[in-house]
N, C-alpha and C. Protein backbone atom coordinates (compact mmCIF):
# COMPACT_ATOMS: atom_id res chain seq x y z
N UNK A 1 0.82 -1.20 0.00
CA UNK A 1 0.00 0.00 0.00
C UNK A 1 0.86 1.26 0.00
N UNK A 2 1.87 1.17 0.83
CA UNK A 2 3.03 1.96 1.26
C UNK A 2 3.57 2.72 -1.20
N UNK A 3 3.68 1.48 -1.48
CA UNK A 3 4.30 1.96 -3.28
C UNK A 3 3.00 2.50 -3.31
N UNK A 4 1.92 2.13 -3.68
CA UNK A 4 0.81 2.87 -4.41
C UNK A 4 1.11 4.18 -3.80
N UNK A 5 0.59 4.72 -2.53
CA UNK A 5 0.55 5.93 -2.35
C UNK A 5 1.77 6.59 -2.84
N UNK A 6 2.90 6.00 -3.12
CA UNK A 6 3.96 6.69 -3.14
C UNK A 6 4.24 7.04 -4.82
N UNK A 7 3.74 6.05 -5.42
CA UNK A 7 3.71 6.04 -6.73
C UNK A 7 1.97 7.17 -7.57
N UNK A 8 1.12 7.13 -6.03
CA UNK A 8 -0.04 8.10 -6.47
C UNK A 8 0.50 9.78 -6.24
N UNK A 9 1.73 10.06 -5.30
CA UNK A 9 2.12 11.36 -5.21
C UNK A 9 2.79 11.52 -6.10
N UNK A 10 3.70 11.07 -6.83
CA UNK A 10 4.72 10.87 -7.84
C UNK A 10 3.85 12.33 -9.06
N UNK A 11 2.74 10.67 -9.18
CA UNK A 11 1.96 10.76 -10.80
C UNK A 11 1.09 12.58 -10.36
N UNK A 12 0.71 12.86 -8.81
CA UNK A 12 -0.26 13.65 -9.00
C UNK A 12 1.06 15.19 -8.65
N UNK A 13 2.34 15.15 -8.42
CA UNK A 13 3.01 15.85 -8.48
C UNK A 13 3.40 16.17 -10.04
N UNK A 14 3.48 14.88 -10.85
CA UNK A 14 4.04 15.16 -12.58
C UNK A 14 2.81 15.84 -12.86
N UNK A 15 1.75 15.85 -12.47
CA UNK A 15 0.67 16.28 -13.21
C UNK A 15 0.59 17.52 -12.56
N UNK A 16 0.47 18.14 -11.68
CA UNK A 16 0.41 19.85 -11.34
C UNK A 16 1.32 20.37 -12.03
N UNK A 17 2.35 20.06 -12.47
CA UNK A 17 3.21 20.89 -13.43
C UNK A 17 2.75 20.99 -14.53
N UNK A 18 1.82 19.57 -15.30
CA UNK A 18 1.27 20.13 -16.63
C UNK A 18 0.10 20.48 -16.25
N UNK A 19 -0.46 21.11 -15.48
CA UNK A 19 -1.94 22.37 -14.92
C UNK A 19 -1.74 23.33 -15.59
N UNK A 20 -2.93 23.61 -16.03
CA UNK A 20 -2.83 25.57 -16.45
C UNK A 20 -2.16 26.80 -15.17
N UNK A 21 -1.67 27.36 -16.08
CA UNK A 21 -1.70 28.40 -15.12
C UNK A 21 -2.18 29.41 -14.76
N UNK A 22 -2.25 29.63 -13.60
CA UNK A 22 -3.32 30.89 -13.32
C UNK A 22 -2.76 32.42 -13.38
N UNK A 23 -3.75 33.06 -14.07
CA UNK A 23 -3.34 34.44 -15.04
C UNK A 23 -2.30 35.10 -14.06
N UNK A 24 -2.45 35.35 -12.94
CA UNK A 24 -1.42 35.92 -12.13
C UNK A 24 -0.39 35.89 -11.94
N UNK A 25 -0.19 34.18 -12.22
CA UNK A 25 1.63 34.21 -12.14
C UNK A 25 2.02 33.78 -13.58
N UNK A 26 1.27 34.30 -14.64
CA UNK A 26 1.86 34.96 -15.83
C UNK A 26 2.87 35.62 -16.34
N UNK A 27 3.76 35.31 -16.28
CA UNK A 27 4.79 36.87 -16.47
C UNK A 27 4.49 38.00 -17.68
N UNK A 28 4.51 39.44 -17.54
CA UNK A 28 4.36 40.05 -19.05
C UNK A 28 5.79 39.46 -19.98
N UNK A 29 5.04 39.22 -21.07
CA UNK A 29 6.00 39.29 -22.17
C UNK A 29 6.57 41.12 -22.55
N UNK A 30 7.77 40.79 -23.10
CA UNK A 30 8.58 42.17 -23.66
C UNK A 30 7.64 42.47 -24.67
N UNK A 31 6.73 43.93 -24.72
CA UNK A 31 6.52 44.32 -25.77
C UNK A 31 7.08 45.82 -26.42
N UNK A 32 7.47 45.96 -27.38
CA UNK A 32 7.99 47.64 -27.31
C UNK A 32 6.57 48.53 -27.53
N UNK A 33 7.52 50.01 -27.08
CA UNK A 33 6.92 51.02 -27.09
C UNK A 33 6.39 51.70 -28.26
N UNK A 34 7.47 51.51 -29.44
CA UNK A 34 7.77 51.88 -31.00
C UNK A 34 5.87 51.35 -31.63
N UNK A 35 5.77 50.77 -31.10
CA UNK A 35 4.28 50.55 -31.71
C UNK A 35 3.51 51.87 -31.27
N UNK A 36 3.61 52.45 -30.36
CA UNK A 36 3.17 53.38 -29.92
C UNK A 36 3.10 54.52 -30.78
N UNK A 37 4.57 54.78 -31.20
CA UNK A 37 4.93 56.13 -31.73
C UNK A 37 4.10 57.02 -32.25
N UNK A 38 4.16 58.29 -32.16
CA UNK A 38 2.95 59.23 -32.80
C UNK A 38 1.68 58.82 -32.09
N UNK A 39 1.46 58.41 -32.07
CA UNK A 39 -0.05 58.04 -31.29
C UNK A 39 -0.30 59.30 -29.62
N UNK A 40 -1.72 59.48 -30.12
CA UNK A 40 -2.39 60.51 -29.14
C UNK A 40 -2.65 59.92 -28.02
N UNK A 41 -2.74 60.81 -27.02
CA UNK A 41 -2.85 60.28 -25.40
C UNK A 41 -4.37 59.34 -25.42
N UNK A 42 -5.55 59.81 -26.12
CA UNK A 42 -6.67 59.43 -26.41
C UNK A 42 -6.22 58.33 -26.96
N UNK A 43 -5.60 58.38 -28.29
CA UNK A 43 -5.87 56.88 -28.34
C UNK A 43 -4.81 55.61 -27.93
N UNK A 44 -4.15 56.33 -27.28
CA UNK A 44 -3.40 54.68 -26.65
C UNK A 44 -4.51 54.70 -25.26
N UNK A 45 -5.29 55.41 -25.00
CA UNK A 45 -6.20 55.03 -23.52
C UNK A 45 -7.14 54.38 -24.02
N UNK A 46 -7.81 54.70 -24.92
CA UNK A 46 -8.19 54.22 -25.93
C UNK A 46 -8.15 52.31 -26.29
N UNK A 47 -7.07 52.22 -26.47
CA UNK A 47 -6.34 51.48 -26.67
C UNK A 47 -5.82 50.26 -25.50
N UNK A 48 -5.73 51.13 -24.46
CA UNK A 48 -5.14 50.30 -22.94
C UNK A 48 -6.71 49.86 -22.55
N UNK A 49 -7.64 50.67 -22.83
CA UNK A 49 -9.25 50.05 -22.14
C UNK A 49 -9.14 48.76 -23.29
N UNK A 50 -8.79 48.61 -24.62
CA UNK A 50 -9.18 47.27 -25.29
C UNK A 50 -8.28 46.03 -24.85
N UNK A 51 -7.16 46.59 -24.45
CA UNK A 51 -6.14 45.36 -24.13
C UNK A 51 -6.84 45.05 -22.55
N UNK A 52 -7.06 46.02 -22.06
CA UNK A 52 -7.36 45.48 -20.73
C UNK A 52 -8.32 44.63 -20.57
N UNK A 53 -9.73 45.18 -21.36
CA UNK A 53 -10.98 44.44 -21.76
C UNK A 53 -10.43 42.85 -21.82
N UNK A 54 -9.60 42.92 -22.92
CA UNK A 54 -9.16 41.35 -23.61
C UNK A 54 -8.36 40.31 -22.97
N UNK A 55 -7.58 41.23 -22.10
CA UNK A 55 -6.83 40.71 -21.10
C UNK A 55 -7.66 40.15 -19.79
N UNK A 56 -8.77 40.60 -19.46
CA UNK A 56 -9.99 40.37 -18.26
C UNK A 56 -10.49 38.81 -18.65
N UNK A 57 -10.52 39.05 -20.51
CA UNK A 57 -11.55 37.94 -20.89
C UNK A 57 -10.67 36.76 -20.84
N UNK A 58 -9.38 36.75 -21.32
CA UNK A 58 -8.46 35.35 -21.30
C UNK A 58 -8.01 35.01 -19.98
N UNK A 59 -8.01 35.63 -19.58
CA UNK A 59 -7.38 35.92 -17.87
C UNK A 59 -8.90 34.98 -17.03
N UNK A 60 -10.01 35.08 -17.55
CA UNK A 60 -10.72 34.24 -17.35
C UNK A 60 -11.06 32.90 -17.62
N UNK A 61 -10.90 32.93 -18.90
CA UNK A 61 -11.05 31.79 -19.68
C UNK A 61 -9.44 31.05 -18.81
N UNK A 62 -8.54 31.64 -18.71
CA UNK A 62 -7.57 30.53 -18.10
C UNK A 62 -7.59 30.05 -16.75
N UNK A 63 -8.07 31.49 -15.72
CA UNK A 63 -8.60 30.97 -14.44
C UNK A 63 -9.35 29.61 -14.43
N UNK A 64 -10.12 29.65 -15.33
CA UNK A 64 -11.48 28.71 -15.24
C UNK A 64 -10.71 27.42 -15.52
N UNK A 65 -10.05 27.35 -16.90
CA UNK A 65 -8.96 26.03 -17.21
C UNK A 65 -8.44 25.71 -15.69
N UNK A 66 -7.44 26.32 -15.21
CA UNK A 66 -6.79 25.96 -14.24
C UNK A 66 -7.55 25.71 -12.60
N UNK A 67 -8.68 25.69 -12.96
CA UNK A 67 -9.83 25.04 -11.59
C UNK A 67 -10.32 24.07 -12.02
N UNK A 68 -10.46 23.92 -13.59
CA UNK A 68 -10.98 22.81 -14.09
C UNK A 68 -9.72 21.51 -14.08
N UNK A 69 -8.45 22.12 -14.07
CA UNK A 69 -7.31 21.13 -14.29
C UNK A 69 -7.27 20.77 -12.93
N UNK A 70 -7.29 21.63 -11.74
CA UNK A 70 -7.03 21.76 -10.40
C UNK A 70 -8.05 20.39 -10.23
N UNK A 71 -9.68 20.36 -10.47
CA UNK A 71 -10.36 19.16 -9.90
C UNK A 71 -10.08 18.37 -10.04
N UNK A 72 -9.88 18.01 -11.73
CA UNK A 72 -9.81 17.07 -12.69
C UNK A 72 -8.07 15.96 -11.61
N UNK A 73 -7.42 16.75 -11.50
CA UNK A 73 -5.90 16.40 -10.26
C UNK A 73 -6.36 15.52 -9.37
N UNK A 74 -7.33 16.02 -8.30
CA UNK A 74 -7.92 15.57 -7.42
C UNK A 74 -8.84 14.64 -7.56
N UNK A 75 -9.52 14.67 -8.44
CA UNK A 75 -10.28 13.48 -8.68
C UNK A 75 -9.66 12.14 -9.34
N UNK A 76 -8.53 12.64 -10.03
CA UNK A 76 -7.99 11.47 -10.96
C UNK A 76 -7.43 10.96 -9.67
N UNK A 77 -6.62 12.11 -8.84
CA UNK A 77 -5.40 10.85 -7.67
C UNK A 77 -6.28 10.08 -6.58
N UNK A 78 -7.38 10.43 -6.39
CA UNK A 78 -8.39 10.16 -5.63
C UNK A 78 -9.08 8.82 -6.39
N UNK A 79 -9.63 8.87 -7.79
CA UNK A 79 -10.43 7.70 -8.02
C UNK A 79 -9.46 6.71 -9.18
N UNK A 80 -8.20 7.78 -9.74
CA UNK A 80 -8.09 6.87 -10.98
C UNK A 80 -7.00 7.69 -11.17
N UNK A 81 -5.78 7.20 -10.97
CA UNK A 81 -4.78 7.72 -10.54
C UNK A 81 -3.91 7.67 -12.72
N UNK A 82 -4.42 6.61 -12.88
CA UNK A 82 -3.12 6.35 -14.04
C UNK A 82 -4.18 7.23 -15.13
N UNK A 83 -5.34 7.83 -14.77
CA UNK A 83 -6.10 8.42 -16.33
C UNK A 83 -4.97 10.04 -16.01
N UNK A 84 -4.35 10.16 -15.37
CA UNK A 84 -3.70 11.25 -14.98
C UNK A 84 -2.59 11.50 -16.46
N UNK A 85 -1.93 10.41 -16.45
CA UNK A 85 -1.57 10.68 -17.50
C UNK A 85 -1.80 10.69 -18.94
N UNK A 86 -2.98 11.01 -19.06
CA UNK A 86 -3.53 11.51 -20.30
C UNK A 86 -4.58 12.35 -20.48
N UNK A 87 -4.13 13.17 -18.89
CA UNK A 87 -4.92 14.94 -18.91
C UNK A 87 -4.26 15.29 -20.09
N UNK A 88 -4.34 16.20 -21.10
CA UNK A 88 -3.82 17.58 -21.86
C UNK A 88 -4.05 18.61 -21.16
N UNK A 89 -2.92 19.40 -21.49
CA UNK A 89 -2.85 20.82 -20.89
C UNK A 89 -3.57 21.49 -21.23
N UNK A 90 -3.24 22.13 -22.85
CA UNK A 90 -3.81 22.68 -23.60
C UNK A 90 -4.12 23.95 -23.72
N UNK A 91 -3.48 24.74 -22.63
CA UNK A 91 -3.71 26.12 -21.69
C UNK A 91 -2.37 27.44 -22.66
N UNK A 92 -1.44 26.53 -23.06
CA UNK A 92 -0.86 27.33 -23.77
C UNK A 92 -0.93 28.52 -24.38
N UNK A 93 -1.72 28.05 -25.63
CA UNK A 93 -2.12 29.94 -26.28
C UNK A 93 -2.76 30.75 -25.10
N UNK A 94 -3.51 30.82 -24.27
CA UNK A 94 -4.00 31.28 -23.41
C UNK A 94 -3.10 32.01 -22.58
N UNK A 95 -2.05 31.21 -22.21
CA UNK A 95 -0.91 31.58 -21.48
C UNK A 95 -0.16 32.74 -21.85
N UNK A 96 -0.01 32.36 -23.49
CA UNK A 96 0.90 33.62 -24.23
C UNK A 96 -0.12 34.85 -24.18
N UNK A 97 -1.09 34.41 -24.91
CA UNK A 97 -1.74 35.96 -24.90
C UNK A 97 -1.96 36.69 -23.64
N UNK A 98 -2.17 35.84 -22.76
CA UNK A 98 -2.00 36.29 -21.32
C UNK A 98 -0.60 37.25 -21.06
N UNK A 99 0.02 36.52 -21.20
CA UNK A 99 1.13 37.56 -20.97
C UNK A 99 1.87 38.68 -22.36
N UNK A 100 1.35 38.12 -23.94
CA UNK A 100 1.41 39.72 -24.35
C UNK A 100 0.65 40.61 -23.90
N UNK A 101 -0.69 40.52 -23.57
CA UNK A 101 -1.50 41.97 -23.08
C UNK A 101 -1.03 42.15 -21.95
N UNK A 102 -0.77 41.26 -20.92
CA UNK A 102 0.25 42.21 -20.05
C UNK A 102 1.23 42.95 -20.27
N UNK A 103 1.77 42.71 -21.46
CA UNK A 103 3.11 43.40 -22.05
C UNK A 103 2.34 44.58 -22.87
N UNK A 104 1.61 44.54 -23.56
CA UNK A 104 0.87 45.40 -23.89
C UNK A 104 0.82 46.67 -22.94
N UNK A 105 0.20 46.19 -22.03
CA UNK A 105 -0.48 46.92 -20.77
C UNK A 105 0.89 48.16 -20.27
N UNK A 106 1.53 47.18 -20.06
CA UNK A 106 3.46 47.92 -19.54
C UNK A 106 3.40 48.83 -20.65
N UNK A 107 3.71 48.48 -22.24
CA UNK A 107 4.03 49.55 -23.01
C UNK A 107 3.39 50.61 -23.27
N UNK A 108 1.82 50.06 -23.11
CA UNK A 108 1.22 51.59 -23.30
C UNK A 108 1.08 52.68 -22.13
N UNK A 109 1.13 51.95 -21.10
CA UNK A 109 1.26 52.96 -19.48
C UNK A 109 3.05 53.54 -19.65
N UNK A 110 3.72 52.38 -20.12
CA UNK A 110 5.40 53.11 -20.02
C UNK A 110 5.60 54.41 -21.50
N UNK A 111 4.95 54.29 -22.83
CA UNK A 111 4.69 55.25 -23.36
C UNK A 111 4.03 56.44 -22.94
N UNK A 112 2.17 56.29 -22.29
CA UNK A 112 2.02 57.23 -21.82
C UNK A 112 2.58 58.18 -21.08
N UNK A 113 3.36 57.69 -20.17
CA UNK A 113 4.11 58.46 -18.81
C UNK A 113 4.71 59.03 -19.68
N UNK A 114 6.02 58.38 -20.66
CA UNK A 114 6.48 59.23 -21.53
C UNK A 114 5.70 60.96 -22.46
N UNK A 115 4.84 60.61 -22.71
CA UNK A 115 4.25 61.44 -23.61
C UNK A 115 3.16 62.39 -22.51
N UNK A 116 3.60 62.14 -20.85
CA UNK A 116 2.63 63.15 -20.11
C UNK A 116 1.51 62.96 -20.30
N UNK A 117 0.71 62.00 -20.64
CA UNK A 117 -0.41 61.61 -20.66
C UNK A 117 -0.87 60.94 -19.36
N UNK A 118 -1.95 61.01 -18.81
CA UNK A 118 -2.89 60.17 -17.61
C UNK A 118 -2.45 58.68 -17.70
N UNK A 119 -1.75 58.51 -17.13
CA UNK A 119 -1.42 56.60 -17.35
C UNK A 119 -2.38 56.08 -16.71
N UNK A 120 -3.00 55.03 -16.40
CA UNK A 120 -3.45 54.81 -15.83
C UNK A 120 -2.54 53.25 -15.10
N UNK A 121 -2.79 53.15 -14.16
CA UNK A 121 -2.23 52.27 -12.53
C UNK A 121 -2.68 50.50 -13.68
N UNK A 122 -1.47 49.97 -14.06
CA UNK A 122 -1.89 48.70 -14.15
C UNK A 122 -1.94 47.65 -13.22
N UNK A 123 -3.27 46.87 -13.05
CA UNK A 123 -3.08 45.98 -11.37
C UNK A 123 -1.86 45.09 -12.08
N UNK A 124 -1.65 44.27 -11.22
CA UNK A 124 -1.29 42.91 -10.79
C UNK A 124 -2.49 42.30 -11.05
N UNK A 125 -2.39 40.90 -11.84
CA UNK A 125 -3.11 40.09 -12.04
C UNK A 125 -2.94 38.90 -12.46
């Protein structure tokens, strides 16, 4: 009994690493500023309300993955330990775009400041 359990932490430890991740500990990707250039204070705010918008919506859609991966963990090491390994992740693109609009987010608040415009405070998320 002593191997099973030991061989059920193993499998449910390999498997939290392939979990989605949750939008927060996202890192921003590098995006430049140069996209910016010329552009009016209006419309990169403009602009920061659509990334933010878009960023709210994937930032959801991945939360939700990664509660759905989170059960799916618990239930597999709990009833059925070996279907574990043939969760998919699948959280990927989610991940990236997650963290370009965070990068987004940085360049157009780090342009604004530049150009004396109202930045507005990007959270943590």
């Amino acid at each position: 009994m002593n191997r099973m359990k030991l061989v059920a932490s193993v499998v449910l430890v390999a498997t939290l690493a392939g979990c989605a991740t949750r939008p927060a500990n996202v890192a921003p990707a590098a995006v430049s500023t140069m996209r910016y250039d010329g552009a009016t204070c209006r419309a990169m705010a403009t602009e920061f309300d659509a990334v933010s918008t878009q960023l709210a919506a994937v930032s959801s859609t991945l939360e939700t993955k990664a509660n759905v991966d989170t059960a799916a963990v618990v239930v597999g090491a709990l009833l059925f330990w070996p279907a574990l390994f043939f969760m998919a992740n699948g959280s990927a693109v989610q991940e990236a775009e997650v963290a370009r609009l965070k990068g987004e987010q940085i360049a157009l608040t780090t342009k604004m400041r530049a150009a004396d415009c109202a930045a507005p405070t990007v959270a943590a998320k």
